[in-house]
Protein backbone atom coordinates (compact mmCIF):
# COMPACT_ATOMS: atom_id res chain seq x y z
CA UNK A 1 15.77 22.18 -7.72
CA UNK A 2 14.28 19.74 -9.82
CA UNK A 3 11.08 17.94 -7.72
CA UNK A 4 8.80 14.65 -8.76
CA UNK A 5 5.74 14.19 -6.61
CA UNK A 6 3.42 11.85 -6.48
CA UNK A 7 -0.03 11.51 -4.05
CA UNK A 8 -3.08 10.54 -4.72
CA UNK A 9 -5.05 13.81 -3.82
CA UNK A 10 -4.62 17.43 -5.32
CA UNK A 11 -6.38 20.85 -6.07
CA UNK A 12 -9.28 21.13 -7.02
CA UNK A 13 -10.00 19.18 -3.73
CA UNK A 14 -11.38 21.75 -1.12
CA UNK A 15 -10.75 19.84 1.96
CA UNK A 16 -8.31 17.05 3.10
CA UNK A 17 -4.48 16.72 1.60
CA UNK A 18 -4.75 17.99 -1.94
CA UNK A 19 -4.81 21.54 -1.16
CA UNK A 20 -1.31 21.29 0.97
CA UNK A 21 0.10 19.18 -1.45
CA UNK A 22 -0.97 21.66 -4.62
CA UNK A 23 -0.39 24.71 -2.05
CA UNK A 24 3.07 23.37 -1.28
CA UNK A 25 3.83 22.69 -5.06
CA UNK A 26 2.44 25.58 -6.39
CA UNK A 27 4.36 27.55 -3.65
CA UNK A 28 8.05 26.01 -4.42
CA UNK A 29 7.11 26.74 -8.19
CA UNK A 30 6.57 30.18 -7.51
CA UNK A 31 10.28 30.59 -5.91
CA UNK A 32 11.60 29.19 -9.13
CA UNK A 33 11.56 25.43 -8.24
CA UNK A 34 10.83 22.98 -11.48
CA UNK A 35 7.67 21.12 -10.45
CA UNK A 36 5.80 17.97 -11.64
CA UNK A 37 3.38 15.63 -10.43
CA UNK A 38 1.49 12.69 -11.29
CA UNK A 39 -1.28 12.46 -9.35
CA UNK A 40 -5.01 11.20 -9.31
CA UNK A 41 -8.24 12.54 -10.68
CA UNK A 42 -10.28 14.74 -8.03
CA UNK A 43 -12.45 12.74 -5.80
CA UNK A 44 -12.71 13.65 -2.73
CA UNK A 45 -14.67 14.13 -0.43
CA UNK A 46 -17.89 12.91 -2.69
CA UNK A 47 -16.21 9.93 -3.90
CA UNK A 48 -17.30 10.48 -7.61
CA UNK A 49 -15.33 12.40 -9.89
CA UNK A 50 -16.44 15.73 -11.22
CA UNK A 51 -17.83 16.53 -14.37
CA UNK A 52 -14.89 17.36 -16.80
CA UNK A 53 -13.08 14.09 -16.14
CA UNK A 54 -12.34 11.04 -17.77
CA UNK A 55 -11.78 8.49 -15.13
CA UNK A 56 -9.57 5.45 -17.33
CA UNK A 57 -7.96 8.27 -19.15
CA UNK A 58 -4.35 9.83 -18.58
CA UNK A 59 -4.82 13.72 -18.34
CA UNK A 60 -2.11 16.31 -18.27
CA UNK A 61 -2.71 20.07 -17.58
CA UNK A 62 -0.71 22.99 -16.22
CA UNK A 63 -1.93 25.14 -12.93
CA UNK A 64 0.25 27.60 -10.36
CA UNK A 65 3.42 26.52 -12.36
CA UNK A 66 3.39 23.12 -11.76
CA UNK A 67 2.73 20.77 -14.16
CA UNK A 68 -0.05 17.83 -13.38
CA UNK A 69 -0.09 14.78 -14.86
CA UNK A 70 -3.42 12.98 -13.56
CA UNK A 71 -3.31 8.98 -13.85
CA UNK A 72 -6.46 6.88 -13.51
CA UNK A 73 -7.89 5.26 -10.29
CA UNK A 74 -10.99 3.23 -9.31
CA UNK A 75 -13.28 4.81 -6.88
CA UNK A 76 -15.52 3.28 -5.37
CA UNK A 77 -18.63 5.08 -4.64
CA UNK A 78 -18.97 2.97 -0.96
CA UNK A 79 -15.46 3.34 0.20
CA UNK A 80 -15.17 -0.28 2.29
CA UNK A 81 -11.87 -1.55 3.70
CA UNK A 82 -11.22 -4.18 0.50
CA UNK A 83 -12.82 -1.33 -1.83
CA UNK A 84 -10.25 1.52 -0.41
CA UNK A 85 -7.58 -1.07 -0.94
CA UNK A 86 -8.04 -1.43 -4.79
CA UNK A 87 -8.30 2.11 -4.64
CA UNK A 88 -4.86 2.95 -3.49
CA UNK A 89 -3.62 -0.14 -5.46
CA UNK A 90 -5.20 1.02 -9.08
CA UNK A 91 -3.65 4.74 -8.63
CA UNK A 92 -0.30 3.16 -7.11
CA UNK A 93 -0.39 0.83 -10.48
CA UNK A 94 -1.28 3.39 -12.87
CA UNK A 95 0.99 6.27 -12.05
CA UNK A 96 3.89 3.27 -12.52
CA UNK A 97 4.49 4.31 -16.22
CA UNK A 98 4.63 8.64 -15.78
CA UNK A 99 6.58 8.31 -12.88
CA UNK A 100 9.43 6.08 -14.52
CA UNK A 101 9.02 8.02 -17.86
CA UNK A 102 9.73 11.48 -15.81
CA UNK A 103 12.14 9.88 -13.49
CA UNK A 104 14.36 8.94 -16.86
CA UNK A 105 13.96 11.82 -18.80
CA UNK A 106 13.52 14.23 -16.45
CA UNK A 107 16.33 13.38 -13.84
CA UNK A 108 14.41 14.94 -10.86
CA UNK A 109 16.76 16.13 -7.65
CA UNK A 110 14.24 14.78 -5.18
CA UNK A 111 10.93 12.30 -5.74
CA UNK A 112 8.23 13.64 -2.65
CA UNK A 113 5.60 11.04 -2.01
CA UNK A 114 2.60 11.85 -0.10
CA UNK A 115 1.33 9.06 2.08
CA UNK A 116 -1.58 7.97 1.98
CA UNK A 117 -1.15 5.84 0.09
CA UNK A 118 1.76 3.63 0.79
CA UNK A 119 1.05 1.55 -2.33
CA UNK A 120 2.46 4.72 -3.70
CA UNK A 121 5.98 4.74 -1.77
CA UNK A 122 7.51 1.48 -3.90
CA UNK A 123 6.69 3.56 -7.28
CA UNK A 124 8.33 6.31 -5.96
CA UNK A 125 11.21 4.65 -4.41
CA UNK A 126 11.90 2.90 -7.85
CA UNK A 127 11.79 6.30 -9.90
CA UNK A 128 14.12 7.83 -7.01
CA UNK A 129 16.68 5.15 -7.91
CA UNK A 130 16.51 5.15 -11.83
CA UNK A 131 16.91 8.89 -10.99
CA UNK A 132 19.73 8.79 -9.11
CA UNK A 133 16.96 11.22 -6.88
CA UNK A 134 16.53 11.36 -3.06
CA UNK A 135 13.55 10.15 -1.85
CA UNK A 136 11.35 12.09 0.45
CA UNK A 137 7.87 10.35 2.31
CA UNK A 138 5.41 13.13 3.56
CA UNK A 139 2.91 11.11 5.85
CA UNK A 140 -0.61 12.67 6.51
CA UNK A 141 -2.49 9.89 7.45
CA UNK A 142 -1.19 6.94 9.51
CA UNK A 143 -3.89 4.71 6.69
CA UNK A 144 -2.78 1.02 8.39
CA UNK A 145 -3.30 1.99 11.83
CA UNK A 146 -6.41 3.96 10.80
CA UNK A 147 -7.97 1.18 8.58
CA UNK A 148 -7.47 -1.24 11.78
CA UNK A 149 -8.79 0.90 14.27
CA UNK A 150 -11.66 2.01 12.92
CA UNK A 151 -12.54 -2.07 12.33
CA UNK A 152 -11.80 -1.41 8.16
CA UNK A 153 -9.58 -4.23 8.40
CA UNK A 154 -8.99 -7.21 11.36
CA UNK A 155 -5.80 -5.79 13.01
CA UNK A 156 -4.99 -9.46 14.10
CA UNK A 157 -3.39 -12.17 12.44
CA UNK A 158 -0.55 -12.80 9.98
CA UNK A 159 -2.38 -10.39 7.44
CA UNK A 160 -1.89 -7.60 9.59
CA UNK A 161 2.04 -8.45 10.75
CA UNK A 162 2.49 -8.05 7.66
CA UNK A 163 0.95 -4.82 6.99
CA UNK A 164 2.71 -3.32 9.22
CA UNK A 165 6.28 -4.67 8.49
CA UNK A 166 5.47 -3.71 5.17
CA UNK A 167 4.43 -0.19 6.49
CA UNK A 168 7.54 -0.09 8.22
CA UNK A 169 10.15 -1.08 5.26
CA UNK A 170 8.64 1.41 3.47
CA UNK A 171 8.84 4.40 5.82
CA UNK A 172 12.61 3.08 6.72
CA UNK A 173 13.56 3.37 2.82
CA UNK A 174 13.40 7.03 2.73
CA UNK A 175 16.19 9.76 2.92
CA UNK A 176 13.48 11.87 5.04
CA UNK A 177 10.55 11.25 6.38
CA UNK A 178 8.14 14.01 7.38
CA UNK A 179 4.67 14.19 9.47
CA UNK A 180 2.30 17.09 10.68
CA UNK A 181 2.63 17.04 14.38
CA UNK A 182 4.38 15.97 17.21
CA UNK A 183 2.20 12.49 18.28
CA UNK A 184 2.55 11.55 14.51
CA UNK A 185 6.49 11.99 14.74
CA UNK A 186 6.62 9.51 17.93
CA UNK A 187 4.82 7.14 15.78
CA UNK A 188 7.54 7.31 13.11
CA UNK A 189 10.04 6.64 15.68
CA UNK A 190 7.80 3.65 16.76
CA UNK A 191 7.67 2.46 13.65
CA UNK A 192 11.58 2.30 13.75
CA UNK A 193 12.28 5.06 11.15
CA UNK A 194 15.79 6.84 12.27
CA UNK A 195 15.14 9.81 14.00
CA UNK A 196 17.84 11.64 12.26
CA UNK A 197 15.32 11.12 8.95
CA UNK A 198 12.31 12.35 10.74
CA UNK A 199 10.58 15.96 10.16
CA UNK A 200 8.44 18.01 11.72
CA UNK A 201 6.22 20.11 8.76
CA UNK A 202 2.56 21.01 9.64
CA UNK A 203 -0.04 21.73 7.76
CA UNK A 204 -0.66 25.77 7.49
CA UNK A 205 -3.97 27.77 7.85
CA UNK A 206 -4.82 29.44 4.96
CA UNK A 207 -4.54 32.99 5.31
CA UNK A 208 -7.24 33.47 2.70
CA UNK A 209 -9.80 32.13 5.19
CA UNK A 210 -8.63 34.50 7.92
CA UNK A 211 -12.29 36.69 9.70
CA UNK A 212 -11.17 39.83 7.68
CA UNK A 213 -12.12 38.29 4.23
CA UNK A 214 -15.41 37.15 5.72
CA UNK A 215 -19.05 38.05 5.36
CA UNK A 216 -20.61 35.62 8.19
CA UNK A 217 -23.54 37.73 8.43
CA UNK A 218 -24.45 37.27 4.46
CA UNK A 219 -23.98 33.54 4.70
CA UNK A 220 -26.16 33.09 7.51
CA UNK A 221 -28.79 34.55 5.88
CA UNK A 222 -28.70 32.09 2.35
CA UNK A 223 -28.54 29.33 4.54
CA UNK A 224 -31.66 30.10 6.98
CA UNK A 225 -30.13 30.29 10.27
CA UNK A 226 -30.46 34.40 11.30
CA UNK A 227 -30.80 34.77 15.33
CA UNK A 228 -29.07 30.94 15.92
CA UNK A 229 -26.48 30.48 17.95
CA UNK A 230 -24.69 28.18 15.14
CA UNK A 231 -22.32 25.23 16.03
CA UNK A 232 -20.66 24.09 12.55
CA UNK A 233 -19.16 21.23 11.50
CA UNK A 234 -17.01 21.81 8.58
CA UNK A 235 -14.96 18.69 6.51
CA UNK A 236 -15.55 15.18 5.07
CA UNK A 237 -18.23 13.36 6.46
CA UNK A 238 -16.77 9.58 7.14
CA UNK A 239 -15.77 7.18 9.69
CA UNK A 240 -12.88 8.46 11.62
CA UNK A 241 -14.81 11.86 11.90
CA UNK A 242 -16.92 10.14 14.90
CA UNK A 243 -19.65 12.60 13.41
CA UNK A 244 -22.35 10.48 15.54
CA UNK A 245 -21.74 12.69 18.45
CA UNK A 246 -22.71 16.24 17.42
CA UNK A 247 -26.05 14.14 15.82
CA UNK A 248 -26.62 12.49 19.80
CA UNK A 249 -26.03 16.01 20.69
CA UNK A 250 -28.77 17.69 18.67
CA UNK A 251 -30.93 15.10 19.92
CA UNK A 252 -30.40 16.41 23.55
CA UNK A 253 -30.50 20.04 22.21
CA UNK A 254 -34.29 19.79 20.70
CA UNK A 255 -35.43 21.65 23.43
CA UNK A 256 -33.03 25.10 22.58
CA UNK A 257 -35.01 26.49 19.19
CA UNK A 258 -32.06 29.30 19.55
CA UNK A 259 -29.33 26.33 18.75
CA UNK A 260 -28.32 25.43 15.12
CA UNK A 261 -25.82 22.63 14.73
CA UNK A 262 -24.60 22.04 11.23
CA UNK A 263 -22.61 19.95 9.13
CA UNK A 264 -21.34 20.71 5.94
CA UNK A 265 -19.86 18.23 3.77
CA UNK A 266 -19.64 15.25 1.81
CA UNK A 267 -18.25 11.82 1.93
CA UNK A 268 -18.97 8.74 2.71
CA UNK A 269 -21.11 8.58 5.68
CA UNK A 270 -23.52 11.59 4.82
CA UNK A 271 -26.63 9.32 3.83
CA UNK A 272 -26.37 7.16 7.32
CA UNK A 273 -26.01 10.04 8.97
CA UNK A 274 -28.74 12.12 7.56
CA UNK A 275 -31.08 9.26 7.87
CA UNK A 276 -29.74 9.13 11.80
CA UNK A 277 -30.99 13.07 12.32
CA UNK A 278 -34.33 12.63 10.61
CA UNK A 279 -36.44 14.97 11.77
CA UNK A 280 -34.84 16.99 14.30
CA UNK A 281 -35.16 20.90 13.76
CA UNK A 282 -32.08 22.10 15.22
CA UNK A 283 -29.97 19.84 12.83
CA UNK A 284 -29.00 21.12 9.45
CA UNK A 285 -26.98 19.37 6.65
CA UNK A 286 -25.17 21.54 3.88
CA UNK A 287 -22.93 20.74 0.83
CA UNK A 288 -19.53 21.84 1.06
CA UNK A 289 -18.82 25.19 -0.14
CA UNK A 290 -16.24 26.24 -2.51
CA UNK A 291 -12.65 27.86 -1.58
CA UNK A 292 -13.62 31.52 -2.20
CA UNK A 293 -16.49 30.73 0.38
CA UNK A 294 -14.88 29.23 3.27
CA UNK A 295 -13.62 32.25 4.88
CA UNK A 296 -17.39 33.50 5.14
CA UNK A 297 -18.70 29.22 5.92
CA UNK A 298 -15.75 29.94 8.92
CA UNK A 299 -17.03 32.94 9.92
CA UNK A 300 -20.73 32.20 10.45
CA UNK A 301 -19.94 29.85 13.27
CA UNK A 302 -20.37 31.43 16.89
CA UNK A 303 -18.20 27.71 17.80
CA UNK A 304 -16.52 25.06 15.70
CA UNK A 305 -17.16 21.27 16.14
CA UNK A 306 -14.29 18.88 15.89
CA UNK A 307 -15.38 15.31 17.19
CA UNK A 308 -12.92 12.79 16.40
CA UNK A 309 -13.37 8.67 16.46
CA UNK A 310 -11.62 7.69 19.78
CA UNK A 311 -9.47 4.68 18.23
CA UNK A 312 -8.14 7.17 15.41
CA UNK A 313 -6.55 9.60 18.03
CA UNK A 314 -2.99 10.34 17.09
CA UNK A 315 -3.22 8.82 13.69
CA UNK A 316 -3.98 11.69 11.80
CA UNK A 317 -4.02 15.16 13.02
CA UNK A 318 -7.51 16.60 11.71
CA UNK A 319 -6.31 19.14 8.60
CA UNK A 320 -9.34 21.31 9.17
CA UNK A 321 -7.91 22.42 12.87
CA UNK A 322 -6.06 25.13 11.41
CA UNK A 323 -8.39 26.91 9.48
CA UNK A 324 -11.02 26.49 12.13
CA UNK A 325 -8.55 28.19 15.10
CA UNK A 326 -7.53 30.89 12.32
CA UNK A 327 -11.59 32.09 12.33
CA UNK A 328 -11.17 32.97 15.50
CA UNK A 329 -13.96 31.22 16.56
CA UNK A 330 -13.50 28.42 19.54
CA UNK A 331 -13.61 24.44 19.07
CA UNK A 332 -15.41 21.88 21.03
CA UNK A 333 -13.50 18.70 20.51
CA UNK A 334 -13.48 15.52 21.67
CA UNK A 335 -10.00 14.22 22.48
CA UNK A 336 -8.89 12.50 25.12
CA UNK A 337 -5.87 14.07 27.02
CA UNK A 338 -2.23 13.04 25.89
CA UNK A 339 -3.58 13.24 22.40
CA UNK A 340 -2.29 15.27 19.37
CA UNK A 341 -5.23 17.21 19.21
CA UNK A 342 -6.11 17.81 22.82
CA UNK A 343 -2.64 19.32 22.92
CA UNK A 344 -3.70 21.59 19.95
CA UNK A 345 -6.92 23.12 21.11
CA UNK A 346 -6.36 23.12 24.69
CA UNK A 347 -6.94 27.42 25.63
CA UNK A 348 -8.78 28.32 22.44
CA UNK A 349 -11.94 25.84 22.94
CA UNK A 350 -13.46 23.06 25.35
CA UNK A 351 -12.25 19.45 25.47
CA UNK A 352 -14.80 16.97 25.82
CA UNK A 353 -14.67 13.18 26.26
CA UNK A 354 -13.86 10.75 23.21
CA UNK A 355 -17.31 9.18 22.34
CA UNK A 356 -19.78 11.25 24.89
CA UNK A 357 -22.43 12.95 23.15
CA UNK A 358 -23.78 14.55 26.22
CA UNK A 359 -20.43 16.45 27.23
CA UNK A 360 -20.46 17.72 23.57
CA UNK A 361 -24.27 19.12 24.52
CA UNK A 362 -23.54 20.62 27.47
CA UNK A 363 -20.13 22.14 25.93
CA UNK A 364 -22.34 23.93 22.96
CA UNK A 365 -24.89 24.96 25.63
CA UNK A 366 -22.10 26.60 27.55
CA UNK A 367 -20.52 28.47 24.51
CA UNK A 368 -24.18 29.48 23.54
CA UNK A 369 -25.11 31.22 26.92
CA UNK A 370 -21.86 32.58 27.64
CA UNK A 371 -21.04 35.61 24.87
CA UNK A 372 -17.43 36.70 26.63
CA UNK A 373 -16.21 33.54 26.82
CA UNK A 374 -17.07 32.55 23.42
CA UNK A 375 -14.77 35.86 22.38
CA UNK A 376 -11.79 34.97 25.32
CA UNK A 377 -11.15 31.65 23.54
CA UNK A 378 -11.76 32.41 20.02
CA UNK A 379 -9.18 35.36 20.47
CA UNK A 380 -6.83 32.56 21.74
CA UNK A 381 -7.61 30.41 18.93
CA UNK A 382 -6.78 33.18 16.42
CA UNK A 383 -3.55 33.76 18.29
CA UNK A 384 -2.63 29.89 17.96
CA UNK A 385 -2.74 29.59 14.64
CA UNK A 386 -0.67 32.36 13.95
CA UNK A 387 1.94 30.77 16.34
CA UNK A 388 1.86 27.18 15.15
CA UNK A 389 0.25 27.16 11.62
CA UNK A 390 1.65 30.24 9.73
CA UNK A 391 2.04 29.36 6.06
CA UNK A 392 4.95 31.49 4.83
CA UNK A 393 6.88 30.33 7.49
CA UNK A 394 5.63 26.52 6.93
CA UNK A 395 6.50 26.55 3.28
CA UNK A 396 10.24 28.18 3.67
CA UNK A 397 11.07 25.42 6.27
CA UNK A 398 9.96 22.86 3.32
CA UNK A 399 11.35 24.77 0.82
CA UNK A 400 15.23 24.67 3.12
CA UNK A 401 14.95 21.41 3.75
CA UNK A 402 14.17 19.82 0.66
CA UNK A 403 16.62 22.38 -1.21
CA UNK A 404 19.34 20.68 1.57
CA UNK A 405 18.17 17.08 0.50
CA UNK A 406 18.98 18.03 -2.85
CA UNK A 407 22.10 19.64 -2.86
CA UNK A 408 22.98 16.49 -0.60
């Protein structure tokens, strides 16, 4: 099978969609699959590119088989509603002339766009059709309803009809269309996609990051916190992460010296929030740590934190989740019930009200005093993941079903 992707995000990205979407690729080229991409240049979570690349520049290079063609983009280093816009719109504009080039003289069997962004999906239809390709959306991130909830953008008026109609037309124009869990599927089938299109494919735990690669001990130590009981947040530090809560929470915790609560990340947010935690003792901000030390970052925790904005339940199923229940450590998150990810962590953590800080504190507390039940549910979070989020079997079920669309 011959297969054209395009998304916005790949490796090196440590967190978020780029290392599913180079995981995936770099999985189907390893069972003999032909492989390209055109993608953008790494930027998140920081929001700045890396040393090493040209941002106006077209780069190409070669990694795990696959081979990367990495267009421009503008990115903004305050990501705003308007700003993310132009974002998605400058990648969507400049990966135009390498995806019709490869479409032509390439002839791919299937063109697999990764939404966000849906700017993306018209490029990609239009190569599927000079092609003569089937056309496959893989949705992470529902980005209109997201964008609106979280106030990015006014979700009223003829602006937003038509954002969503647009969303819609797009999504309906595929041959499949594929999500990461079962709340995002119902919104594909509100969003009037055929159900007969839709797919189920979730994002896998890493098995690299599993406890038995892990020296927890050893990174406690470089990062201060020996004899703390050590809630961790772990991920990109923005809006929909509702990362005000396990702040509100430390606030309430400055009277346990034996609590740590840490975050460790980057993105957007990280200034407003530091500046919101000023001074509090029990608080502690980290950068993110590189792939070959997140199995030991994991580790460390004695409980994971997974707060999540209240309006942005359901629209995206947090891609950290996985990882987190495959430590073997328990979550605290804060989902309301009915929702995608209160479904997920319900019997490996505790479930705590959208928005309310002091649940989150007294959930922490609890984990902290109580040793054995901190053990009972991470035990049942390790057991979860290898149930639900088991990569081998994750990337044969996309390898079948796009090797179907194809032969199709």
């Amino acid at each position: 099978m011959k297969l054209l992707a395009l998304g916005i995000n790949y490796a090196p990205e440590l967190i978020g969609i780029g290392p599913y979407t180079s995981g995936l690729l770099e999985a189907l080229a390893a069972g003999g699959d032909e492989v390209k991409i055109v993608t953008g240049k790494p930027y998140y979570p920081a929001w700045k590119l890396p040393e090493g690349y040209r941002q106006f520049d077209y780069e190409t290079e070669d990694a795990g088989g696959v081979e990367i063609l990495r267009a421009p983009l503008y990115v903004p280093r305050h990501p705003g509603g308007k700003r993310r816009i132009v974002h998605h719109m400058s990648f969507a504009a400049s990966a135009v002339p390498p995806m019709l080039a490869r479409a032509m003289r390439w002839r791919p069997d299937v063109v697999l766009c990764i939404a966000p962004s849906l700017f993306s999906i018209p490029v990609a239809a239009l190569a599927a059709r000079m092609a003569g390709a089937k056309l496959w959306v893989h949705v992470q991130d529902f980005e209109i309803d997201a964008a609106f909830a979280l106030g990015l953008l006014s979700e009223y008026g003829q602006v937003a009809v038509k954002a969503r109609n647009f969303e819609s037309s797009l999504l309906q124009r595929a041959d499949i269309v594929s999500t990461i869990g079962p709340k995002m599927v119902a919104k594909l089938r509100a969003k009037q996609v055929d159900p007969g299109k839709i797919r189920e494919l979730r994002n896998w735990a890493e098995p690299g990051f599993g406890p038995q690669y892990a020296d927890g001990d050893t990174m406690r130590a470089e990062l201060g916190l020996q004899g703390k009981t050590v809630a961790l947040y772990a991920g990109n530090i923005a809006n929909k992460q509702g990362l005000e809560l396990p702040i509100e929470a430390a606030q309430m915790l400055a009277d346990r010296p034996d609590i740590a609560i840490v975050i460790c990340g980057e993105g957007s947010q990280r200034e407003r929030l530091q500046a919101m935690g000023e001074g509090l003792p029990n608080l502690h901000f980290h950068p993110p740590q590189p792939a070959q030390r997140m199995a030991s970052l994991l580790a460390m925790a004695d409980m994971h934190l997974l707060p999540q904005h209240p309006q942005a339940a359901d629209l995206v199923l947090p891609s950290k989740l996985t990882n987190i229940l495959l430590s073997e450590r328990p979550v605290i998150a804060s989902a309301a019930p009915g929702t995608g990810l209160h479904d997920e962590v319900q019997g490996c953590g505790i479930l705590t009200p959208p928005g309310d800080a002091a649940a989150m504190a007294g959930a922490i507390a609890e984990l902290a005093d109580d040793p054995a039940k901190r053990a009972r549910l991470g035990k049942a979070a390790g057991e979860r993941a290898a149930e639900r989020w088991q990569k081998k079997a994750i990337i044969e079920q996309w390898r079948s079903e796009l090797h179907a669309l194809a032969a199709g």
